[in-house]
Every structure is written in C-alpha cells, then in structure tokens.
PDB file of N, CA and C in Angstrom:
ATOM      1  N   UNK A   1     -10.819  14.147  25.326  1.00  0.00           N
ATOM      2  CA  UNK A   1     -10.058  13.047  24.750  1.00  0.00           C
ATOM      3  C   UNK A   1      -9.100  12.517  25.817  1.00  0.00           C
ATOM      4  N   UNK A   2      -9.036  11.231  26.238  1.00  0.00           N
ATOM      5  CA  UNK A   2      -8.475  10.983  26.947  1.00  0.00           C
ATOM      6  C   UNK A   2      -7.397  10.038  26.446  1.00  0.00           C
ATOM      7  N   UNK A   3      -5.962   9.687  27.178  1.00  0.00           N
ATOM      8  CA  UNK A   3      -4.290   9.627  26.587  1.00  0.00           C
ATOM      9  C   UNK A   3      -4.677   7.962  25.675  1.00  0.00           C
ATOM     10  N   UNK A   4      -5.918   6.867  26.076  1.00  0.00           N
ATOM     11  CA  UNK A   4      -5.970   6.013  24.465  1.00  0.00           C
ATOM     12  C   UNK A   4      -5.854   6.497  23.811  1.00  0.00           C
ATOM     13  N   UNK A   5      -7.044   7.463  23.441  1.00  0.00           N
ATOM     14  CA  UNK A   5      -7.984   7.884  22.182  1.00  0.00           C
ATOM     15  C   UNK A   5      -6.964   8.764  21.537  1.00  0.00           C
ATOM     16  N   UNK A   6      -5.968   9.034  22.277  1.00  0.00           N
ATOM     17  CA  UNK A   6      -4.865  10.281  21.737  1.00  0.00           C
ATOM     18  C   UNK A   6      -4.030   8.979  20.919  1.00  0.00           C
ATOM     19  N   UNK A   7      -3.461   8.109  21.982  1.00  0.00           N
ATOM     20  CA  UNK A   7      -2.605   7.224  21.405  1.00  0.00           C
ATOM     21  C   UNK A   7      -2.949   6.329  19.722  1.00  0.00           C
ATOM     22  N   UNK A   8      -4.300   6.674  19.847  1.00  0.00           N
ATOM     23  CA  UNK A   8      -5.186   5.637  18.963  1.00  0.00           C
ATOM     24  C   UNK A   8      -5.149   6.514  17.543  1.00  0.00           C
ATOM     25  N   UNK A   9      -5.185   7.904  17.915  1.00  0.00           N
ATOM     26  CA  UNK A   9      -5.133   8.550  17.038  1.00  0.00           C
ATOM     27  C   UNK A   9      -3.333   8.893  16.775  1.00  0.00           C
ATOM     28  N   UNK A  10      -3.019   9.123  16.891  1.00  0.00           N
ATOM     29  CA  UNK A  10      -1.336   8.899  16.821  1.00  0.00           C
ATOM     30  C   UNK A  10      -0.884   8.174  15.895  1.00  0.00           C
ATOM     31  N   UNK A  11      -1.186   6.439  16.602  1.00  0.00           N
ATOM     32  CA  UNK A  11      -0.917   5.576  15.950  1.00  0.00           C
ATOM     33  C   UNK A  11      -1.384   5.389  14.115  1.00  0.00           C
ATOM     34  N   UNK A  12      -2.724   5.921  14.045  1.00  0.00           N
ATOM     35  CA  UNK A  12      -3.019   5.990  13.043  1.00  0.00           C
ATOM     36  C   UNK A  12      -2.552   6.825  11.820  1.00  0.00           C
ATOM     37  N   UNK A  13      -2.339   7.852  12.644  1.00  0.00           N
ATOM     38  CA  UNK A  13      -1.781   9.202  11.715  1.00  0.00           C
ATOM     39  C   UNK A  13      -0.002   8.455  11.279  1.00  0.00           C
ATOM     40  N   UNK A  14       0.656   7.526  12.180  1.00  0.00           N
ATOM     41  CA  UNK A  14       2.031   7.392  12.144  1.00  0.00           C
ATOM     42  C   UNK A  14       1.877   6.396  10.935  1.00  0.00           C
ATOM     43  N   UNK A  15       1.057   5.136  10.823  1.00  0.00           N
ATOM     44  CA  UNK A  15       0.439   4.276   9.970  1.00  0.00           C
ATOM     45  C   UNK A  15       0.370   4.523   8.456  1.00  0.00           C
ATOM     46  N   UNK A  16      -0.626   6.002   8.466  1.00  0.00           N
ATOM     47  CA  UNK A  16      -0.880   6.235   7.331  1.00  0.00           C
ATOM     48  C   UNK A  16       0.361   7.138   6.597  1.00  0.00           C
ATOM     49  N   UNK A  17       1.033   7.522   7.175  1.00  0.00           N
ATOM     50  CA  UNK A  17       2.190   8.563   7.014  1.00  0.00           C
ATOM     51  C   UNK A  17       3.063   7.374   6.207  1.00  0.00           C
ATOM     52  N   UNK A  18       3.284   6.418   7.080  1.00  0.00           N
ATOM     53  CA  UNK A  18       4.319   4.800   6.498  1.00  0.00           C
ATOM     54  C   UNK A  18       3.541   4.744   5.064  1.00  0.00           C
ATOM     55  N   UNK A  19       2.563   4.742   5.126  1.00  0.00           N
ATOM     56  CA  UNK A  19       2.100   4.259   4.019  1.00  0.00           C
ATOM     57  C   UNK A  19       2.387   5.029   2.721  1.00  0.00           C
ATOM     58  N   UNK A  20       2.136   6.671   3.378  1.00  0.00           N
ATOM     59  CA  UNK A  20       1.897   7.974   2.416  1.00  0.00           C
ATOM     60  C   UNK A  20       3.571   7.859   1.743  1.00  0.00           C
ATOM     61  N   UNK A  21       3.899   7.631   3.030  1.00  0.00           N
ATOM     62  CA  UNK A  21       5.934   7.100   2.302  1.00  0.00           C
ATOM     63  C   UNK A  21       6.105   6.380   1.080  1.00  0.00           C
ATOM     64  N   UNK A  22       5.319   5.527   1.519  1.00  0.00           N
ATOM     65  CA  UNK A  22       5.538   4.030   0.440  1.00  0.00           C
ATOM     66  C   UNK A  22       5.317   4.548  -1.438  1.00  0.00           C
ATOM     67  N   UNK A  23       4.164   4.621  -1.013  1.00  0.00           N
ATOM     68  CA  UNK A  23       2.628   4.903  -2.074  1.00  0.00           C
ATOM     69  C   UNK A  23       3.572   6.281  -3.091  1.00  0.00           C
ATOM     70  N   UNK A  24       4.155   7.424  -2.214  1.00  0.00           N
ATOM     71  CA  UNK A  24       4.774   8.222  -2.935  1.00  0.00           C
ATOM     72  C   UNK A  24       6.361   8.057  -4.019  1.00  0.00           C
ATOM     73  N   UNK A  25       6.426   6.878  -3.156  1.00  0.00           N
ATOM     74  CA  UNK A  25       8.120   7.130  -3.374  1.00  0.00           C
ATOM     75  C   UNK A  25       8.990   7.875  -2.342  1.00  0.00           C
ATOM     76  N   UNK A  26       7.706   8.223  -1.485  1.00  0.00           N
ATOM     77  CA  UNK A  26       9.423   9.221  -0.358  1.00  0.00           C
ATOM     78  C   UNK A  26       9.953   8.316   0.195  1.00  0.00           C
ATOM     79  N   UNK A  27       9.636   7.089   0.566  1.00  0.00           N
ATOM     80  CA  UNK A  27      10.507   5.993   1.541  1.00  0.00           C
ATOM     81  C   UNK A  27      10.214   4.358   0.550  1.00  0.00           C
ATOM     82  N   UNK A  28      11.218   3.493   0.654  1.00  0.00           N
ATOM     83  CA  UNK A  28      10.991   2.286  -0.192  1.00  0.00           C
ATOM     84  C   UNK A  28      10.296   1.325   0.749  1.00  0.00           C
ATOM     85  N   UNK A  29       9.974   0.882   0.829  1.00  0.00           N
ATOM     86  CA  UNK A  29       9.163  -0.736   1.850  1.00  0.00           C
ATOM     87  C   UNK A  29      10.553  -0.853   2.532  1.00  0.00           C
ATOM     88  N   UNK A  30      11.346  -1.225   2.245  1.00  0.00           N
ATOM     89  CA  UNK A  30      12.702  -1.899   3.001  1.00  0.00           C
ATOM     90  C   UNK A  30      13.771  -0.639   3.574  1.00  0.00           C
ATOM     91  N   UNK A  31      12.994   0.563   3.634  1.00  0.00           N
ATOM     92  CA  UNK A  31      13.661   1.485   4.800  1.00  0.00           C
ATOM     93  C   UNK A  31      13.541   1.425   6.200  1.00  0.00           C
ATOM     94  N   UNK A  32      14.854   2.439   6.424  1.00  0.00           N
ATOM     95  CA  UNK A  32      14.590   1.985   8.280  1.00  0.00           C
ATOM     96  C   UNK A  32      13.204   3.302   8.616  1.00  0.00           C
ATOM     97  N   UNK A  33      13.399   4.165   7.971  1.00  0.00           N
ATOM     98  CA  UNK A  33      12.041   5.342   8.269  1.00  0.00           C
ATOM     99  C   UNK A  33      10.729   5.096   8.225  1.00  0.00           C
ATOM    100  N   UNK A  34      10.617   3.916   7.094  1.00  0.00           N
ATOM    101  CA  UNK A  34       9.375   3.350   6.900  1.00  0.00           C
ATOM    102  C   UNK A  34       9.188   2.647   7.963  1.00  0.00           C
ATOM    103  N   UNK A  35       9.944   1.810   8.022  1.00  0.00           N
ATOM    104  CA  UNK A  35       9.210   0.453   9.308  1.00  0.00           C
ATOM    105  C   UNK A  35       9.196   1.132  11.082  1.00  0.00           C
ATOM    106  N   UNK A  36      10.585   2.164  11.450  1.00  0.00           N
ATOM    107  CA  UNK A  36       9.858   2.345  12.747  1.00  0.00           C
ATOM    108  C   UNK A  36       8.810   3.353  12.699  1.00  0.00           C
ATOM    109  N   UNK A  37       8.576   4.159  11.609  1.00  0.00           N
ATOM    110  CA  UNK A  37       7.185   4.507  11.890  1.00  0.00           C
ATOM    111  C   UNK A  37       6.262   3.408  11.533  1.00  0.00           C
ATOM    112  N   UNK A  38       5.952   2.106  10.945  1.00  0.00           N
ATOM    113  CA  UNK A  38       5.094   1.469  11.027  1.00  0.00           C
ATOM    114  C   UNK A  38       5.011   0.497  12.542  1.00  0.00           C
ATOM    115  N   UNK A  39       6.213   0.624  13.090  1.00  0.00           N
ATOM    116  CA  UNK A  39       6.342   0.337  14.195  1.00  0.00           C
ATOM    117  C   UNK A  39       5.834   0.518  15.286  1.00  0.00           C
ATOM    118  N   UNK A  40       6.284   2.425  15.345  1.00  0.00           N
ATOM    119  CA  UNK A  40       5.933   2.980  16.663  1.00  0.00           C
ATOM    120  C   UNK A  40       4.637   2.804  16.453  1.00  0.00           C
ATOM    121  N   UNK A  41       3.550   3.365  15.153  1.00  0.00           N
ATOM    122  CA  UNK A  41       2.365   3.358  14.963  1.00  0.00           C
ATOM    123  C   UNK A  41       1.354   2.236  15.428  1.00  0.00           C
ATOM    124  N   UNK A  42       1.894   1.357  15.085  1.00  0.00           N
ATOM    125  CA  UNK A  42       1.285  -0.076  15.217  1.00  0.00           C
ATOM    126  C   UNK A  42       1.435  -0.456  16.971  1.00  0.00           C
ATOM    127  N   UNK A  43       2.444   0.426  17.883  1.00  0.00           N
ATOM    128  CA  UNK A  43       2.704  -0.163  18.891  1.00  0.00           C
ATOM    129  C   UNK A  43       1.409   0.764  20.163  1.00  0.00           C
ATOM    130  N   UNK A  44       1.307   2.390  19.179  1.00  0.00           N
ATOM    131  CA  UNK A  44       0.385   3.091  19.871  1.00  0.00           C
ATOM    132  C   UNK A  44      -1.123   2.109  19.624  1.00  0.00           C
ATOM    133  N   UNK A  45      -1.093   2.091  18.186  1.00  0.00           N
ATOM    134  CA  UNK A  45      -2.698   1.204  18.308  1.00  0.00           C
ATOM    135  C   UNK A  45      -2.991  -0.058  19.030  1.00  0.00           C
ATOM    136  N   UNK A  46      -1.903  -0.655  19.441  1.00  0.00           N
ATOM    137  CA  UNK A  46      -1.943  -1.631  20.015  1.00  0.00           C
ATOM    138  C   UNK A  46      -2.866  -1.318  21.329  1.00  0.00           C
ATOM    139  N   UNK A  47      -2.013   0.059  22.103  1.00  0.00           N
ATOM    140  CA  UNK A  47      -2.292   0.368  23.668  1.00  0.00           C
ATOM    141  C   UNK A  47      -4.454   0.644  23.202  1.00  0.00           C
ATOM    142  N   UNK A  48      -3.717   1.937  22.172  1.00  0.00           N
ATOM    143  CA  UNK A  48      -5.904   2.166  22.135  1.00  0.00           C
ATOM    144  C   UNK A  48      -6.452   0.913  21.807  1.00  0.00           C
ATOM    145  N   UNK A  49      -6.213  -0.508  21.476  1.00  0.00           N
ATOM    146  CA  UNK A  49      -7.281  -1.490  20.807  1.00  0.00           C
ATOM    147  C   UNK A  49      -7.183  -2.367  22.414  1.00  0.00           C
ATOM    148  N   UNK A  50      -6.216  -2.281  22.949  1.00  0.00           N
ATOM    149  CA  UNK A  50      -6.298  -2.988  23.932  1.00  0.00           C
ATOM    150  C   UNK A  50      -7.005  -2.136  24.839  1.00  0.00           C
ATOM    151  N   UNK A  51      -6.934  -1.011  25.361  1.00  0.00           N
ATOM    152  CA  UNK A  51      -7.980  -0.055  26.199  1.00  0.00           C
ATOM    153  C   UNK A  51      -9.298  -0.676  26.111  1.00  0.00           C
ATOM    154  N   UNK A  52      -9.725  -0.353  24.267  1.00  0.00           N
ATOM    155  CA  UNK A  52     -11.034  -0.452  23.404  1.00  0.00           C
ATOM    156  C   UNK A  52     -11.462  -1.662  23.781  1.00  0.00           C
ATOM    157  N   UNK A  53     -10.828  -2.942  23.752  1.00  0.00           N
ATOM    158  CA  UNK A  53     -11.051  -4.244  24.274  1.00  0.00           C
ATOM    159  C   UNK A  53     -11.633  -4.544  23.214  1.00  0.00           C
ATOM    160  N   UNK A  54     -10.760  -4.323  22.082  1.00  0.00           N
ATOM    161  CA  UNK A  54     -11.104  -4.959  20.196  1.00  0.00           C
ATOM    162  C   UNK A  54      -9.547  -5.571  20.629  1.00  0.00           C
ATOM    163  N   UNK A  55     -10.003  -6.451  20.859  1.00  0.00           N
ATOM    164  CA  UNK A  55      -8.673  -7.396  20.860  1.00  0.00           C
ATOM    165  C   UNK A  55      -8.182  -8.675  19.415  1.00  0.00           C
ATOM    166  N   UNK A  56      -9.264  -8.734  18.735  1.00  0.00           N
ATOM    167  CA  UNK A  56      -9.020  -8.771  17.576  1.00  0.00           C
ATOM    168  C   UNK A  56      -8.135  -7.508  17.060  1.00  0.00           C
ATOM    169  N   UNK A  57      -8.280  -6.862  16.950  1.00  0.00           N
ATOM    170  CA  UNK A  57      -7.255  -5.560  15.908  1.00  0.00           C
ATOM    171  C   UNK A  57      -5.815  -5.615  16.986  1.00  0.00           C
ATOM    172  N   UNK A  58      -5.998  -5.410  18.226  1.00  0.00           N
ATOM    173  CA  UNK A  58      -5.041  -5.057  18.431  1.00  0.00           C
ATOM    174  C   UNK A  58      -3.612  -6.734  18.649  1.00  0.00           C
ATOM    175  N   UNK A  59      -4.231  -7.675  18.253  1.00  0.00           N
ATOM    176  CA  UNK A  59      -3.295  -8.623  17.583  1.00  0.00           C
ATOM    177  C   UNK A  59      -2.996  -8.529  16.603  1.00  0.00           C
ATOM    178  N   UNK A  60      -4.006  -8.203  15.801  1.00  0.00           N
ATOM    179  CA  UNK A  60      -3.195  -7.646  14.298  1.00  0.00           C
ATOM    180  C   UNK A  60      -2.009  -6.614  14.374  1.00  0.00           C
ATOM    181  N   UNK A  61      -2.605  -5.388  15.007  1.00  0.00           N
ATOM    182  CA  UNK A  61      -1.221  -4.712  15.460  1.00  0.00           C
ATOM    183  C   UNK A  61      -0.217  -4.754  16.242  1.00  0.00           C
ATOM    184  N   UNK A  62       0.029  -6.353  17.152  1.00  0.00           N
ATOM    185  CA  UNK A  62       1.104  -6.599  17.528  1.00  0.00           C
ATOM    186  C   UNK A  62       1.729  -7.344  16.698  1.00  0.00           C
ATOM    187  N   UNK A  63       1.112  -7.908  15.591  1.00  0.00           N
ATOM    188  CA  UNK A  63       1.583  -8.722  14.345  1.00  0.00           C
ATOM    189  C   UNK A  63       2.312  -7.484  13.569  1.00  0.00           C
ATOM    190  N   UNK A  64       1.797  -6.887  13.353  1.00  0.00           N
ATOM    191  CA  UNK A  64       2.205  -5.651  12.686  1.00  0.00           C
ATOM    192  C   UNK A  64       3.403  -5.303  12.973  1.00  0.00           C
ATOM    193  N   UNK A  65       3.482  -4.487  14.065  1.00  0.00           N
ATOM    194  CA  UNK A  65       4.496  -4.380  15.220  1.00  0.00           C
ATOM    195  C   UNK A  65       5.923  -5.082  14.561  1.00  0.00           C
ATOM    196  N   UNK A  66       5.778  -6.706  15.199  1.00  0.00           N
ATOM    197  CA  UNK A  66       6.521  -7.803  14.826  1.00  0.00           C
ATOM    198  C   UNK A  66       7.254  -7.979  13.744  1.00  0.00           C
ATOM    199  N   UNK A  67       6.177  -7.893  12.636  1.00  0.00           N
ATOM    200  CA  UNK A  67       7.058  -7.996  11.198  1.00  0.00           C
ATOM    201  C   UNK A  67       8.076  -6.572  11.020  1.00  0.00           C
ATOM    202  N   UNK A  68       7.498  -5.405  11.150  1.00  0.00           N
ATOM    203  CA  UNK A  68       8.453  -4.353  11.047  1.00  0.00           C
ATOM    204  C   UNK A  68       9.376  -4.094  12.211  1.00  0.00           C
ATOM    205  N   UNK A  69       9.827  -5.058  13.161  1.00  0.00           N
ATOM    206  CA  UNK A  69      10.710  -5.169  14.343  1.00  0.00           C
ATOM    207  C   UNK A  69      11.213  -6.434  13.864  1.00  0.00           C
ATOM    208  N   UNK A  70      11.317  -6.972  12.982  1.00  0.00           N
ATOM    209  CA  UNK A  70      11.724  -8.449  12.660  1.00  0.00           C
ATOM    210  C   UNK A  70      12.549  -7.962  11.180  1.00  0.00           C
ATOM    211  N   UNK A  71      11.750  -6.834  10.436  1.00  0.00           N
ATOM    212  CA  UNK A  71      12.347  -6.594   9.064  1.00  0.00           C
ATOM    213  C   UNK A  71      13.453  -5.100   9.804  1.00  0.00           C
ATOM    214  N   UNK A  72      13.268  -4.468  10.842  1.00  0.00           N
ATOM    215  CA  UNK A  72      14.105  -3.789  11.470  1.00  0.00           C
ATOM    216  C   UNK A  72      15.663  -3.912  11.765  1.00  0.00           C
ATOM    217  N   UNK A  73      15.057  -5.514  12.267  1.00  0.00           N
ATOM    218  CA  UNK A  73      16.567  -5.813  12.962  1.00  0.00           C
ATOM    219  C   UNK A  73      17.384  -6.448  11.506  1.00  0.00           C
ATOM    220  N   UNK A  74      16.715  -7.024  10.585  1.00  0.00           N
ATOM    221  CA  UNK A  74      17.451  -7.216   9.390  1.00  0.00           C
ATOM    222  C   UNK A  74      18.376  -6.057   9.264  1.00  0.00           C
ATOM    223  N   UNK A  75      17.777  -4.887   9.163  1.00  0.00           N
ATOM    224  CA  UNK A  75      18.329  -3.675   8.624  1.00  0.00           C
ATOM    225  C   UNK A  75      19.852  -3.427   9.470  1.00  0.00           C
ATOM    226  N   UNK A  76      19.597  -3.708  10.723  1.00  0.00           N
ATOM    227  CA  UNK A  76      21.040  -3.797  11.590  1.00  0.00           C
ATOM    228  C   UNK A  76      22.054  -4.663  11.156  1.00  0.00           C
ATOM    229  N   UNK A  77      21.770  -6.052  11.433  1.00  0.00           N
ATOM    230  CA  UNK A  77      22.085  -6.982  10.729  1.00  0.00           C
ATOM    231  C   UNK A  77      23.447  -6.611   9.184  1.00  0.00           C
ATOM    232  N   UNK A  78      22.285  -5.929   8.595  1.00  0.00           N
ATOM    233  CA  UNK A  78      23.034  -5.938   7.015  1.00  0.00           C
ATOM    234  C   UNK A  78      23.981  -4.818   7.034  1.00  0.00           C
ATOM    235  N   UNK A  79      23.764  -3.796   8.154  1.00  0.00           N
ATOM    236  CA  UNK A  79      24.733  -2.694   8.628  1.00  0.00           C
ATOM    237  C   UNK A  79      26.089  -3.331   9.564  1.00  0.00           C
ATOM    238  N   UNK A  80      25.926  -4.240   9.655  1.00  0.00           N
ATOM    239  CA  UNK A  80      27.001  -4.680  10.173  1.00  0.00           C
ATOM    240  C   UNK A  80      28.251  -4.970   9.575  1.00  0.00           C
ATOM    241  N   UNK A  81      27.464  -5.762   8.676  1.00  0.00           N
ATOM    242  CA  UNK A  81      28.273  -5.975   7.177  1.00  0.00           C
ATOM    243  C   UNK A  81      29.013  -4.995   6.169  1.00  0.00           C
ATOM    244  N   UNK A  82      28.306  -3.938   6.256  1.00  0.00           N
ATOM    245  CA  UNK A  82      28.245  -2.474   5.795  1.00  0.00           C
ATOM    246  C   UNK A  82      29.302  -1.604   5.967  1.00  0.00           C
ATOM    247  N   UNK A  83      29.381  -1.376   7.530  1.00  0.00           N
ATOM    248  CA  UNK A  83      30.080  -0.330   7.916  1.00  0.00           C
ATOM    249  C   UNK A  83      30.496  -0.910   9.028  1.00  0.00           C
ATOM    250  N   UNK A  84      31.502   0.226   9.934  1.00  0.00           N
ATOM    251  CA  UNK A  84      32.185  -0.682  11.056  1.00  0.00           C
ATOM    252  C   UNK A  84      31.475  -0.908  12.653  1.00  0.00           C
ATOM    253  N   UNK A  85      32.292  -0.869  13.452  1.00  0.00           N
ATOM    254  CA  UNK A  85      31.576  -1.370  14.784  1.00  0.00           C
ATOM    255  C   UNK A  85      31.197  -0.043  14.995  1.00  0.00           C
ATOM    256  N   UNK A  86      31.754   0.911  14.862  1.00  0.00           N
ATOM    257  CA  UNK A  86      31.195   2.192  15.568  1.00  0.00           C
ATOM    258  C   UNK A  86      29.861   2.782  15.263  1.00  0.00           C
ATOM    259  N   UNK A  87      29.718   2.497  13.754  1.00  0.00           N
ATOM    260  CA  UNK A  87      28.246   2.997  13.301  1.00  0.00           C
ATOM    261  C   UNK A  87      26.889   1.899  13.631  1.00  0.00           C
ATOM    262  N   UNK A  88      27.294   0.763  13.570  1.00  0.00           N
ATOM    263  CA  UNK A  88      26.416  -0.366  14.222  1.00  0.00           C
ATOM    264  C   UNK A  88      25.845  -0.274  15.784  1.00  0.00           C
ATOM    265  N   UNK A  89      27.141   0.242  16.639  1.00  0.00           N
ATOM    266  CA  UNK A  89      26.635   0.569  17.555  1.00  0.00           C
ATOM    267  C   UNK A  89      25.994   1.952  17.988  1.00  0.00           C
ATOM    268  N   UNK A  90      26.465   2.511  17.406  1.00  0.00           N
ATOM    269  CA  UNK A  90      25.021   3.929  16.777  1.00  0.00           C
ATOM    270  C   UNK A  90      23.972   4.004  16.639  1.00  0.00           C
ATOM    271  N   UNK A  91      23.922   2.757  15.512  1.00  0.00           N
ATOM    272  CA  UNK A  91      22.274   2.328  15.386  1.00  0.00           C
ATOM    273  C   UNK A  91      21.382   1.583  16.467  1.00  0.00           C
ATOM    274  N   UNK A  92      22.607   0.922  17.052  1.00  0.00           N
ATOM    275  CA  UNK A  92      21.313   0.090  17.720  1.00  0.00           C
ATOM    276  C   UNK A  92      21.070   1.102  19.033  1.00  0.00           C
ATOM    277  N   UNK A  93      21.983   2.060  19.057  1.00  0.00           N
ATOM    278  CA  UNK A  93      21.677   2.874  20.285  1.00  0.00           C
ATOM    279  C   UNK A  93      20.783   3.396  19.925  1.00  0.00           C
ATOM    280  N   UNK A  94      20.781   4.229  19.172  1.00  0.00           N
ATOM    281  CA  UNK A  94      19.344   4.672  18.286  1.00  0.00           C
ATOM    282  C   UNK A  94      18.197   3.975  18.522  1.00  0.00           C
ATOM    283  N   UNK A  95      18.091   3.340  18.280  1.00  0.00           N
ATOM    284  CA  UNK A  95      17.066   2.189  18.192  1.00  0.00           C
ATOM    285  C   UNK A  95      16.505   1.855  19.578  1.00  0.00           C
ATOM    286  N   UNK A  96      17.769   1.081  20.275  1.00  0.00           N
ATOM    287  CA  UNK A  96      17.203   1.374  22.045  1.00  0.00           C
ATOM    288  C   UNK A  96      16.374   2.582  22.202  1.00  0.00           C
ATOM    289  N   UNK A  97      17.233   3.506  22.078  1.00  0.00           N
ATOM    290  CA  UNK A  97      16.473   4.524  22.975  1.00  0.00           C
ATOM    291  C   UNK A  97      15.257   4.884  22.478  1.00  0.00           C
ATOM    292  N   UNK A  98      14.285   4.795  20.815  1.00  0.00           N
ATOM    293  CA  UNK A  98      12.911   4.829  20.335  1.00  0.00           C
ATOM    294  C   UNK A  98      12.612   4.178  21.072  1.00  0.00           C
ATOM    295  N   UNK A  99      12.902   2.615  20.934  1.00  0.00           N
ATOM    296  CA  UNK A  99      12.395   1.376  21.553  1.00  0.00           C
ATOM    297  C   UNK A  99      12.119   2.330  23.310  1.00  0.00           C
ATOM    298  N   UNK A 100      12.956   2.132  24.187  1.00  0.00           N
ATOM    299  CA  UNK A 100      12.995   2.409  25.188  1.00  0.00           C
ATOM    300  C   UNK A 100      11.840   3.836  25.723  1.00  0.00           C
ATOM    301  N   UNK A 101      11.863   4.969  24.497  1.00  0.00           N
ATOM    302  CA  UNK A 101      10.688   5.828  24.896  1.00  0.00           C
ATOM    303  C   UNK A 101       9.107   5.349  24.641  1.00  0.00           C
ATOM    304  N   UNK A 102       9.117   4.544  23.293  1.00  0.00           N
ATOM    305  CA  UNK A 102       8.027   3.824  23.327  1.00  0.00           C
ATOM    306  C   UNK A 102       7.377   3.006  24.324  1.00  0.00           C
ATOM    307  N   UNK A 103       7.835   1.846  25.340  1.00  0.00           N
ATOM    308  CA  UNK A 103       8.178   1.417  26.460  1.00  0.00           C
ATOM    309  C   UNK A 103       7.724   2.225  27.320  1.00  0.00           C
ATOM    310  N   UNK A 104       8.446   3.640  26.926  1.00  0.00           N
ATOM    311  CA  UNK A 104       8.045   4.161  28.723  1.00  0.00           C
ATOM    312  C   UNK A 104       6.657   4.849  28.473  1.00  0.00           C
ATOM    313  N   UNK A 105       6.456   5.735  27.553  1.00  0.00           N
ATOM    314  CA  UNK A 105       5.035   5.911  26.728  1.00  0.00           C
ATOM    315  C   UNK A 105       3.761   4.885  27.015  1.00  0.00           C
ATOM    316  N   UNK A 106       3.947   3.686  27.090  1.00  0.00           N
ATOM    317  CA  UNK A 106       2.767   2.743  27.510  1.00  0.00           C
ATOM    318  C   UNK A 106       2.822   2.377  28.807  1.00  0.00           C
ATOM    319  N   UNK A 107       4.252   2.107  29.360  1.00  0.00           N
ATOM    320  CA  UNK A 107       3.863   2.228  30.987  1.00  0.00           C
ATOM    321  C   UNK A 107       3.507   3.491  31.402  1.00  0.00           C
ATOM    322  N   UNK A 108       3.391   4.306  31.168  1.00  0.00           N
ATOM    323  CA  UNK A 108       2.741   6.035  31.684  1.00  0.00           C
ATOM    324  C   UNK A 108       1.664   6.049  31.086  1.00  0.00           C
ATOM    325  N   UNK A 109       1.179   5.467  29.984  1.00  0.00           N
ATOM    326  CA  UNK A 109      -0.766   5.101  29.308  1.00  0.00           C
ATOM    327  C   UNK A 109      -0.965   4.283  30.132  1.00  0.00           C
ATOM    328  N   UNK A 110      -1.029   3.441  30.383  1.00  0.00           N
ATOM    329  CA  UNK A 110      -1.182   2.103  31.155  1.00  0.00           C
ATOM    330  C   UNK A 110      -1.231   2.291  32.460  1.00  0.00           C
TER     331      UNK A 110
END
C-alpha cells in the first residue's frame, strides 16, 4: 500500500465516522467535531483522487472540503460573539495548527 491509497483510505474512514456522528446523535451537523473531521477527510481524498486521476471525485471533495471550511469559520465567527478574545484566539490557534498539519501531510504525499 502505498502513502495515496493510505491517504484514500483515511479519508474515507474520517468521512464515514462524520457521518456515523451525525446519523447517531453523537455530533449535530453544525458541530465543530463534525465538520473538521469532514474536513480533514475530504482533504485526504482529495490527495488519493487526485493521485487516482478521478478528477471528477476529487472536485467533489474539494467542494466538500469548502463547505465544511466555510461552515467552520462560521463556528469562529459566532465564538467571537460568545466568549472573549482569549478563547477566540484559542480556537483559531487550534485550527491553524490542524489546518497547518494537514498542509504539511500533502506536501510530504505529494
């Protein structure tokens, strides 16, 4: 198995997990747990569909990607409002640094 086919499988397992969240009740659609795992997931399948050169799917999963990095940053957003500067900037540090290992994860696949 070589580091796509790993990533490809990853991504999928992270996917269905978002989902297994949903479907159960352990996470609501509009959590932050739900979306960066639909995130990171969607960002590994991206690397295996682009390897695969199904470049159909793997626009879908940068679409994917997008909406739960678009319904993400809402979530900051409404934490702002929420609580004070110190925990906002918590989060988004948080957040960098997933973001930022994900990032380095595909330049080292790549």
């Amino acid at each position: 198995m070589n580091e796509f086919e790993l990533c490809g499988w990853i991504g999928a397992v992270l996917v269905l997990v978002a989902y297994i969240m949903v479907s159960t009740g352990k996470a609501k659609a509009d959590s932050r747990p739900y979306q960066l795992t639909n995130i990171i997931g969607a960002l590994f399948l991206v690397a295996y569909t682009y390897n695969c050169q199904a470049y159909a799917s793997m626009v879908v999963n940068v679409i994917w990607a997008g909406i739960g990095f678009t319904s993400f940053i809402k979530f900051i957003k409404i934490s702002k409002l929420k609580f004070n500067e110190n925990y906002l900037l918590k989060t988004k540090l948080k957040f960098a640094t997933v973001l930022v290992s994900v990032l380095a994860l595909f330049v080292v696949v790549l």
